[in-house]
Protein backbone atom coordinates (compact mmCIF):
# COMPACT_ATOMS: atom_id res chain seq x y z
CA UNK A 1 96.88 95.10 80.39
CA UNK A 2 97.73 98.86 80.95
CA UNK A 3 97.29 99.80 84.49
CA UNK A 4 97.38 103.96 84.71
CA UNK A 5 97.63 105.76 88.30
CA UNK A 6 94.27 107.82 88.80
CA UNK A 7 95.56 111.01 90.68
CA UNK A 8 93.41 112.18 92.96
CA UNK A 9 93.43 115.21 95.10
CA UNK A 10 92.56 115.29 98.76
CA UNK A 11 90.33 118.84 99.70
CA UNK A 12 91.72 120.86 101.91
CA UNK A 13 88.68 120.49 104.54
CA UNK A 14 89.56 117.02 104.81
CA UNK A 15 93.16 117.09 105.33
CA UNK A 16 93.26 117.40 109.11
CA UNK A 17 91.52 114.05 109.23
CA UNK A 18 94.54 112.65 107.97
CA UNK A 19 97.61 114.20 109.98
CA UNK A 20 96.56 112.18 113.05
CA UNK A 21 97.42 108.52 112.22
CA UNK A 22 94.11 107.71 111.67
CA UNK A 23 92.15 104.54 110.77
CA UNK A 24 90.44 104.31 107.60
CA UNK A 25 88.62 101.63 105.37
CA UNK A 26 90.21 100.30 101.83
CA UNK A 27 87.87 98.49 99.84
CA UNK A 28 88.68 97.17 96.76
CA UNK A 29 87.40 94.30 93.85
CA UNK A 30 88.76 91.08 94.65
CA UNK A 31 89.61 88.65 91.30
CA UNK A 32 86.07 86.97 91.65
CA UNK A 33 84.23 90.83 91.41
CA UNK A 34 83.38 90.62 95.44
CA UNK A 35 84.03 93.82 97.23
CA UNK A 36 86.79 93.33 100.02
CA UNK A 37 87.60 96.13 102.86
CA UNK A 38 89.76 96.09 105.70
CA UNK A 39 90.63 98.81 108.56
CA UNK A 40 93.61 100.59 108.10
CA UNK A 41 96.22 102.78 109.53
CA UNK A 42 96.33 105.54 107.28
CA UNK A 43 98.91 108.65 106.58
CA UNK A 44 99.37 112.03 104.99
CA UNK A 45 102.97 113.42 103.34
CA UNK A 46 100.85 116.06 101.63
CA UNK A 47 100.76 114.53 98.36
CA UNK A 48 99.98 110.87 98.78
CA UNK A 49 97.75 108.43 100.94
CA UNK A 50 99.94 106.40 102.83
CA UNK A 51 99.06 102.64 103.89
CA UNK A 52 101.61 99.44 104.85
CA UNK A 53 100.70 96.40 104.29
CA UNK A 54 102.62 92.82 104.02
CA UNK A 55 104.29 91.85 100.79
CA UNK A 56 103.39 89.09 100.64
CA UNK A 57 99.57 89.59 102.00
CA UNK A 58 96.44 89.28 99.89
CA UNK A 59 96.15 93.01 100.61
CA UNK A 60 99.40 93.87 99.67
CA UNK A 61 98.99 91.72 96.48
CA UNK A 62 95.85 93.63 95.58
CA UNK A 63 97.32 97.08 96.01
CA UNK A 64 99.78 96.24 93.83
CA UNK A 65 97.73 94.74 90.94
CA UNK A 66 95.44 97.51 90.87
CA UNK A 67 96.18 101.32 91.30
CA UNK A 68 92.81 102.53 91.96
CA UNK A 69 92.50 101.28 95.32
């Protein structure tokens, strides 16, 4: 399977909500179609949404596998 990156640009209104360190809900599809969301730190370089996560967490695995979330 062919997994593309979906770029997506953040509007300038909203980009003060992100240069604080703020917390934000990911959801995403888990491998049984059930909707999974967790709270978040969440970052800004300017380009890119920045999160962290584990490696080896069932986040972190999900992230990985699918670049829409």
């Amino acid at each position: 399977m062919t997994q593309t990156t979906l770029p997506v640009r953040v509007r300038d209104h909203l980009v003060d909500l992100l240069n604080d360190g703020v917390l934000g809900h990911v959801t995403w599809l888990t491998s049984r179609g059930r909707l999974n969301t967790a709270i978040m730190w969440i970052d800004y370089d300017g380009e890119h949404l920045l999160t962290s996560s584990r490696l080896g967490s069932a986040k972190g695995r999900a992230f990985r596998s699918d670049p829409r979330v």
